[in-house]
N, C-alpha and C. Protein backbone atom coordinates (compact mmCIF):
# COMPACT_ATOMS: atom_id res chain seq x y z
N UNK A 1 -105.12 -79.62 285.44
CA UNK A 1 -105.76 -80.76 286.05
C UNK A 1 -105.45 -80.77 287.55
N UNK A 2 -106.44 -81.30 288.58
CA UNK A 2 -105.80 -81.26 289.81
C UNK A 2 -106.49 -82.47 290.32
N UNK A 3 -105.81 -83.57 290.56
CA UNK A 3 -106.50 -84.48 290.52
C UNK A 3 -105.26 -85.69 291.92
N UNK A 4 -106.29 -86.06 292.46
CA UNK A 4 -105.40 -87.29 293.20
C UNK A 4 -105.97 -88.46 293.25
N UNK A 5 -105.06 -89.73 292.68
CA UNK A 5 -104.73 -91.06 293.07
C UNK A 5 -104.28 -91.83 294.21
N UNK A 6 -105.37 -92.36 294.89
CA UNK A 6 -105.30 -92.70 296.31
C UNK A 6 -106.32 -93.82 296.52
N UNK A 7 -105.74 -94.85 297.95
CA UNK A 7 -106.78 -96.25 298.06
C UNK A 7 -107.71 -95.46 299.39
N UNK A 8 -108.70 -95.37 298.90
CA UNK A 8 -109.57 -95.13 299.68
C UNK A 8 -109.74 -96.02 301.13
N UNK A 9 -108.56 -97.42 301.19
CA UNK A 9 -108.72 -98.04 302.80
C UNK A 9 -107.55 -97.62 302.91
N UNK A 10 -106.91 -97.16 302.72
CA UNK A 10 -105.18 -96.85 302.88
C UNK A 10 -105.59 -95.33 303.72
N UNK A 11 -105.04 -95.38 305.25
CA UNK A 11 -105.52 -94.79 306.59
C UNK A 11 -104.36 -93.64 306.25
N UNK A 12 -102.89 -93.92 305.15
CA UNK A 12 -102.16 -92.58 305.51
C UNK A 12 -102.44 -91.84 304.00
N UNK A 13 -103.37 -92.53 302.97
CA UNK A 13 -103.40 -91.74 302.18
C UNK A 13 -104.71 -91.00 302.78
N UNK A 14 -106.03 -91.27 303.76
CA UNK A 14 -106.87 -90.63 303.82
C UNK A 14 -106.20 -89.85 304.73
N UNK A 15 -105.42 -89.94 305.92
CA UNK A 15 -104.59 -88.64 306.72
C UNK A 15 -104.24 -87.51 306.02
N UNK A 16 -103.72 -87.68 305.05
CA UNK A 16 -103.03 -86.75 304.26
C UNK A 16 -104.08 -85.96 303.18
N UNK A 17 -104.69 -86.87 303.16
CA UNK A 17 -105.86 -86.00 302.12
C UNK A 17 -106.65 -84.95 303.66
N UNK A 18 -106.96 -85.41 304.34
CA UNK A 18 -107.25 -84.30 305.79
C UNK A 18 -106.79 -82.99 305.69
N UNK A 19 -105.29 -83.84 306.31
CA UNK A 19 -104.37 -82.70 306.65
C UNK A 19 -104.53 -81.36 305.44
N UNK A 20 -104.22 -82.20 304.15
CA UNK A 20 -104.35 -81.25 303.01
C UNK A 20 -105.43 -79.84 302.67
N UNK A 21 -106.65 -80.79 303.14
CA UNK A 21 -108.18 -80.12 303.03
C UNK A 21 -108.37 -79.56 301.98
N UNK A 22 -107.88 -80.47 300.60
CA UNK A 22 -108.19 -80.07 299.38
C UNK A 22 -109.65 -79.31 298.86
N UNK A 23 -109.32 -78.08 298.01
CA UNK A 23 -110.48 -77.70 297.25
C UNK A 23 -111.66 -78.19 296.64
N UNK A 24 -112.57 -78.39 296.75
CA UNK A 24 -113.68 -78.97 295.75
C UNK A 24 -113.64 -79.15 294.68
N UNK A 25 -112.53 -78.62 293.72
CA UNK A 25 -112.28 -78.44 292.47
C UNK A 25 -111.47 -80.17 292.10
N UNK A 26 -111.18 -80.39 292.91
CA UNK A 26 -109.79 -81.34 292.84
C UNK A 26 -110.96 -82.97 292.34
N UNK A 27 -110.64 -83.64 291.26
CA UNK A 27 -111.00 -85.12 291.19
C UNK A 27 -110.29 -85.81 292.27
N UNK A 28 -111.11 -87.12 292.87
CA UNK A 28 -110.66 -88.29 293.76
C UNK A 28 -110.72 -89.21 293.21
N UNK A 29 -109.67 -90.21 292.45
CA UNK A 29 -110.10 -91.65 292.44
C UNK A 29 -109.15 -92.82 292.85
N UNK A 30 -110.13 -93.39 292.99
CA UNK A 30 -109.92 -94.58 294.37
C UNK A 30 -109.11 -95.58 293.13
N UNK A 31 -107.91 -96.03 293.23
CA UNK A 31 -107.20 -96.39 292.31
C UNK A 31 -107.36 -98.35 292.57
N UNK A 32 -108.04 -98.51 293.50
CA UNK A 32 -108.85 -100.18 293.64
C UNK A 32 -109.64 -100.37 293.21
N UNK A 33 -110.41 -99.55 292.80
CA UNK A 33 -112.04 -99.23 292.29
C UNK A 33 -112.04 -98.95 291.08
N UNK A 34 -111.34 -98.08 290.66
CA UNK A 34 -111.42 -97.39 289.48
C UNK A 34 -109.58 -97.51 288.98
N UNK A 35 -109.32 -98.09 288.08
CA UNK A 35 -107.60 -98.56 287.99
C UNK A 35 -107.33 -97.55 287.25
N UNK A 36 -105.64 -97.71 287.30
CA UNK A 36 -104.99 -96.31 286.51
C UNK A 36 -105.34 -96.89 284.71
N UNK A 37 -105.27 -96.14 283.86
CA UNK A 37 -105.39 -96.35 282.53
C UNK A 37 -104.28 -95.97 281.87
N UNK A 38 -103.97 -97.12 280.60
CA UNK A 38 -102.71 -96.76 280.24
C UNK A 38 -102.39 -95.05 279.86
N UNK A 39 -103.53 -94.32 279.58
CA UNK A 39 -103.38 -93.47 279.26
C UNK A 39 -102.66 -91.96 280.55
N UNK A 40 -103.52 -92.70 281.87
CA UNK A 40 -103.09 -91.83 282.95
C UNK A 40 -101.78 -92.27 283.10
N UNK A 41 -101.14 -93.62 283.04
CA UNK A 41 -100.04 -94.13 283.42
C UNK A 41 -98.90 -92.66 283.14
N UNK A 42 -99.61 -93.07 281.16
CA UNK A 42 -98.15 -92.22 280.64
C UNK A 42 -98.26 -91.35 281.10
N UNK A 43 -99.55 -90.19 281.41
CA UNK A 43 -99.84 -88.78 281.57
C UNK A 43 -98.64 -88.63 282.79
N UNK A 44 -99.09 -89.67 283.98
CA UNK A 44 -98.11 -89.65 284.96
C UNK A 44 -96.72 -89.38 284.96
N UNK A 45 -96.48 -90.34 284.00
CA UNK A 45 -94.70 -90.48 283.62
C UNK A 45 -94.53 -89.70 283.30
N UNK A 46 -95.27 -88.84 282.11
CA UNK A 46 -94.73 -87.31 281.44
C UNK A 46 -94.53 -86.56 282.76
N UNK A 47 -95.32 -86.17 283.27
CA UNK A 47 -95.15 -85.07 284.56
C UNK A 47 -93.84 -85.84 285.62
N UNK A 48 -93.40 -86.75 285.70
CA UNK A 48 -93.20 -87.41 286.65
C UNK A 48 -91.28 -87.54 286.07
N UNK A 49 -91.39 -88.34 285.25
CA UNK A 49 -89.83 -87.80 284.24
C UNK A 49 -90.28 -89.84 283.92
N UNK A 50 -90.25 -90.47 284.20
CA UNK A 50 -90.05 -91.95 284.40
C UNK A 50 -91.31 -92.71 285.47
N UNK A 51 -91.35 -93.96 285.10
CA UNK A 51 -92.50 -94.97 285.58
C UNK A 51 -92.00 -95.33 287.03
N UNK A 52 -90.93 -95.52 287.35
CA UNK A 52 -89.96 -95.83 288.14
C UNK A 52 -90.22 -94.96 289.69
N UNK A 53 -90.44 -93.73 289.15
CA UNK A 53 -90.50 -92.57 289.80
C UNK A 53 -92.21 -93.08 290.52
N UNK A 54 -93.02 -93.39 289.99
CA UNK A 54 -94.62 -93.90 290.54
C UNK A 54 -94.58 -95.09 291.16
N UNK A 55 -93.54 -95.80 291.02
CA UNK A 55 -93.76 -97.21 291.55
C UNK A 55 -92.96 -97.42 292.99
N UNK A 56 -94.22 -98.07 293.58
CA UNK A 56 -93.97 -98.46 295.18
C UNK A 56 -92.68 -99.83 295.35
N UNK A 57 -91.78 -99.62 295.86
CA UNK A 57 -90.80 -100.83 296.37
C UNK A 57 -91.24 -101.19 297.80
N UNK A 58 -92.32 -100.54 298.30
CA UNK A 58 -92.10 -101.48 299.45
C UNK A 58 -93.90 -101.73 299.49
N UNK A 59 -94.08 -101.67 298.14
CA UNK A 59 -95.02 -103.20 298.33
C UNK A 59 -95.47 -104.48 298.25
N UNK A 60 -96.05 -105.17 299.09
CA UNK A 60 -96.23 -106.38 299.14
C UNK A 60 -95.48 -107.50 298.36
N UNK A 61 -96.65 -106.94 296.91
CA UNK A 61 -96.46 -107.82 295.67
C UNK A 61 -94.78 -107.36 295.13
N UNK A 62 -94.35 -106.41 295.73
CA UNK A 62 -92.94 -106.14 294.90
C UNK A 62 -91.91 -107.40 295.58
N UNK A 63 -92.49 -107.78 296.79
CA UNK A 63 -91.62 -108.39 297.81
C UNK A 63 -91.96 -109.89 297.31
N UNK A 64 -93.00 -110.50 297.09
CA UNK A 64 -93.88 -111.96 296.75
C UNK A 64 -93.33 -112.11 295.45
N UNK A 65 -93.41 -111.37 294.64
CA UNK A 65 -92.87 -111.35 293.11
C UNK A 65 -91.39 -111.86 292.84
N UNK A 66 -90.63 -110.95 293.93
CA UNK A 66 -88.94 -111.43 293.81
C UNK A 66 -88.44 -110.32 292.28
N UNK A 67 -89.24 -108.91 292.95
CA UNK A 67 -88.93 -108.05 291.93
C UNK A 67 -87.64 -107.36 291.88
N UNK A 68 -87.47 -107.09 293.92
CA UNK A 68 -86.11 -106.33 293.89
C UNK A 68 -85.10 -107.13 293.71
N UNK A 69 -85.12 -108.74 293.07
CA UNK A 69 -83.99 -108.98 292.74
C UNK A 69 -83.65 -109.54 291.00
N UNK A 70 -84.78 -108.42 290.50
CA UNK A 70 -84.83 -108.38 288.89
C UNK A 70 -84.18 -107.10 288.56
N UNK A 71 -83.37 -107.02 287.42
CA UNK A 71 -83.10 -105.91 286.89
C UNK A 71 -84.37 -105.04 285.97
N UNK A 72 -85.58 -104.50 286.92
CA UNK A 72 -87.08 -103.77 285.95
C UNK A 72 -86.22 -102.70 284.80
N UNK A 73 -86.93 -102.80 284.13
CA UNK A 73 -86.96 -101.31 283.27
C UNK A 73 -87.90 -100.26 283.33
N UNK A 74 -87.73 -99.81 282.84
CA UNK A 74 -89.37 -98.54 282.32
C UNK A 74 -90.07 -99.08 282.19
N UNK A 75 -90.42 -100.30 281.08
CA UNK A 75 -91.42 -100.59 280.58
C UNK A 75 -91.81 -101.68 281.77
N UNK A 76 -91.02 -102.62 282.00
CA UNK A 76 -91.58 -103.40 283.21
C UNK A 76 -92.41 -102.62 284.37
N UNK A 77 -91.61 -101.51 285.02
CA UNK A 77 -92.21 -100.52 285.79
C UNK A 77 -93.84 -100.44 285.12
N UNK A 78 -93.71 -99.71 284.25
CA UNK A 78 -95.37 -99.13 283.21
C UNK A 78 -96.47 -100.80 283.74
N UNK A 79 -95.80 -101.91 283.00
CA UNK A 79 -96.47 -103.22 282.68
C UNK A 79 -97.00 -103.33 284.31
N UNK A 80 -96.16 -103.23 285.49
CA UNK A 80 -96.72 -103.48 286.97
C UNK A 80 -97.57 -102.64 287.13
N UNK A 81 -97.22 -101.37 286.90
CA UNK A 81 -98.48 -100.18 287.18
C UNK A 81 -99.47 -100.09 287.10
N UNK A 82 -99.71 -100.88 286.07
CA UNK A 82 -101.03 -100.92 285.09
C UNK A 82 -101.71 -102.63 285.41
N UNK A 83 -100.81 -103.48 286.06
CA UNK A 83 -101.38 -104.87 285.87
C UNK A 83 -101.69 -104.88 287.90
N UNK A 84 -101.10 -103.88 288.69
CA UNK A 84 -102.18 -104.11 289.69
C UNK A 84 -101.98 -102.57 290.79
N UNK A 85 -102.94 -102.02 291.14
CA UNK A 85 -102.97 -100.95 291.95
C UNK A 85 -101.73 -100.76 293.36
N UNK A 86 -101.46 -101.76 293.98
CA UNK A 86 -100.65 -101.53 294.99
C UNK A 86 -99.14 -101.74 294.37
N UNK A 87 -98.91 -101.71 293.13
CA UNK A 87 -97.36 -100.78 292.91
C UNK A 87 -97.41 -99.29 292.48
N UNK A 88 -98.66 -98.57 292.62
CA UNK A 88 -98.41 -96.99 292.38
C UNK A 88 -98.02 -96.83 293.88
N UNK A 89 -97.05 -95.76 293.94
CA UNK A 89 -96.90 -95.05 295.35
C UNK A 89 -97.70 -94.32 295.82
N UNK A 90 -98.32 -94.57 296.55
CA UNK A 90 -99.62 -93.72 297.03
C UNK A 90 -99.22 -92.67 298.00
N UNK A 91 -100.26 -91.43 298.34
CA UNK A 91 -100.88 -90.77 296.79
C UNK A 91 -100.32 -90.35 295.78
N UNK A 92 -100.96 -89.89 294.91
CA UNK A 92 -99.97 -89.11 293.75
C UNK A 92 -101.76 -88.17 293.43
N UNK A 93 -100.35 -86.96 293.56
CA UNK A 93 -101.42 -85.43 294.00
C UNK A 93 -100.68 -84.82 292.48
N UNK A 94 -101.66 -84.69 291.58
CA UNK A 94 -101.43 -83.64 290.33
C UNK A 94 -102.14 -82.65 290.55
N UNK A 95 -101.07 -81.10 290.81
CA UNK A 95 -101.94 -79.68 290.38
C UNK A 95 -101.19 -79.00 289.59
N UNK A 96 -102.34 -79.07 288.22
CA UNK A 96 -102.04 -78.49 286.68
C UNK A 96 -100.29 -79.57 287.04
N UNK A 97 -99.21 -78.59 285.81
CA UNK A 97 -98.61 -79.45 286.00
C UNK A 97 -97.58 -79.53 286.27
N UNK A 98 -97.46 -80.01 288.08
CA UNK A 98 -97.27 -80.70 289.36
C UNK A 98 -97.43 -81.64 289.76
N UNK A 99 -96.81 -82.66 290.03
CA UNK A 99 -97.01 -83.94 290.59
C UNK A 99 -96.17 -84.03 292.03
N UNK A 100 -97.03 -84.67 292.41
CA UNK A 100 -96.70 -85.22 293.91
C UNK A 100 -96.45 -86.28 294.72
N UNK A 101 -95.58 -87.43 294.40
CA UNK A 101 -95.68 -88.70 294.83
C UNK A 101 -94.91 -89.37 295.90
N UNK A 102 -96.18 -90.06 296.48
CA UNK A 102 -95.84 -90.77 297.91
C UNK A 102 -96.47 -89.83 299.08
N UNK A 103 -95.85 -90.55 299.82
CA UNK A 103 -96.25 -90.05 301.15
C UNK A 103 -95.83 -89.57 302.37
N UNK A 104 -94.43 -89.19 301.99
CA UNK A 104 -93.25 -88.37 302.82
C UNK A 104 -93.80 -87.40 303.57
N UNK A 105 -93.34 -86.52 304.60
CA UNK A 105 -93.67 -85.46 305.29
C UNK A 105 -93.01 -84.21 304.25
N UNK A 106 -92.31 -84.77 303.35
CA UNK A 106 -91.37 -83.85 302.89
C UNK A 106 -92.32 -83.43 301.64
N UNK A 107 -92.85 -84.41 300.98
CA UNK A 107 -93.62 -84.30 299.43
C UNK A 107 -95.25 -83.97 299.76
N UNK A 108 -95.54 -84.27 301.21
CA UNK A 108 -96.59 -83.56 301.78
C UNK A 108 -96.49 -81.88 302.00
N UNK A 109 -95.76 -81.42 302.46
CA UNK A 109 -95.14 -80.13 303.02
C UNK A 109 -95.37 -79.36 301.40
N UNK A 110 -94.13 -80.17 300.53
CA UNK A 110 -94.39 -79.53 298.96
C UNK A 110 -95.77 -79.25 298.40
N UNK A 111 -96.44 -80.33 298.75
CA UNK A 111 -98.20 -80.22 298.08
C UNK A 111 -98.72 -79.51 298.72
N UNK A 112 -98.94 -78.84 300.05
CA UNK A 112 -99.39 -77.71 301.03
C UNK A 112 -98.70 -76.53 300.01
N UNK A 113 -97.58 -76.21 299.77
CA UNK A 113 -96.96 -74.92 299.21
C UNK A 113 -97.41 -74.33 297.78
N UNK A 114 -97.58 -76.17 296.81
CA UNK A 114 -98.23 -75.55 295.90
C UNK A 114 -99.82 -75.36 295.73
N UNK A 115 -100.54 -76.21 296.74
CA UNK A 115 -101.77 -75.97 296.75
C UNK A 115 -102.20 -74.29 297.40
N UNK A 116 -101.40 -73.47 297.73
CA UNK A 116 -101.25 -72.40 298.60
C UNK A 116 -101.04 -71.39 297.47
N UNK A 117 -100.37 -71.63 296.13
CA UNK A 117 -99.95 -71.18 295.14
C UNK A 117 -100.82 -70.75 294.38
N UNK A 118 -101.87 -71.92 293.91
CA UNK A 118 -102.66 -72.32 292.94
C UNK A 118 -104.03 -71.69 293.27
């Protein structure tokens, strides 16, 4: 599968999709438009090790919620993921199976090496 999860108004996930200059082969979906499904959630987590690992702390709703001063679990993690788009860490770049999450210079650099691979 090679597929990326990204907000189509979000200016550093479209930078990075640039910089990248992904293949034609690759699915795009706009994760405001089209939401993750419980089913991609888990797919995620499998590749990913944990829910925890996909979920954004420095967004908004994590801050309005009064999340970082809850003890989440896994499953809480999964339940946010799935109940609104701006706690995935954006992007999250799957090739075959590879995952890529966030938006570091560092996990960018990685997705250039394996897209170079593949």
């Amino acid at each position: 599968m090679k597929k990326v999860y990204y907000l189509k108004t979000c200016s550093t996930c479209l930078r990075i999709l640039k910089e990248l200059n992904l293949p034609s082969d690759f699915e795009l979906q706009d994760i405001k438009t089209n939401p993750l499904t419980l089913e991609q959630v888990e797919e995620l987590k499998a590749l990913s090790g944990s829910y925890e690992a996909l979920f954004s702390k420095r967004a908004k709703l994590y801050k309005e919620k009064g999340l970082k001063d809850q003890n989440l679990t896994e499953e809480d993690y999964k339940q946010y993921l799935l109940e609104h788009y701006t706690f995935l860490s954006r992007p999250v770049i799957v090739i075959n199976d590879a995952i890529f999450i966030g938006n570091s210079k560092k996990t960018t650099e990685a997705t250039k090496l394996a897209l170079d691979e593949s």
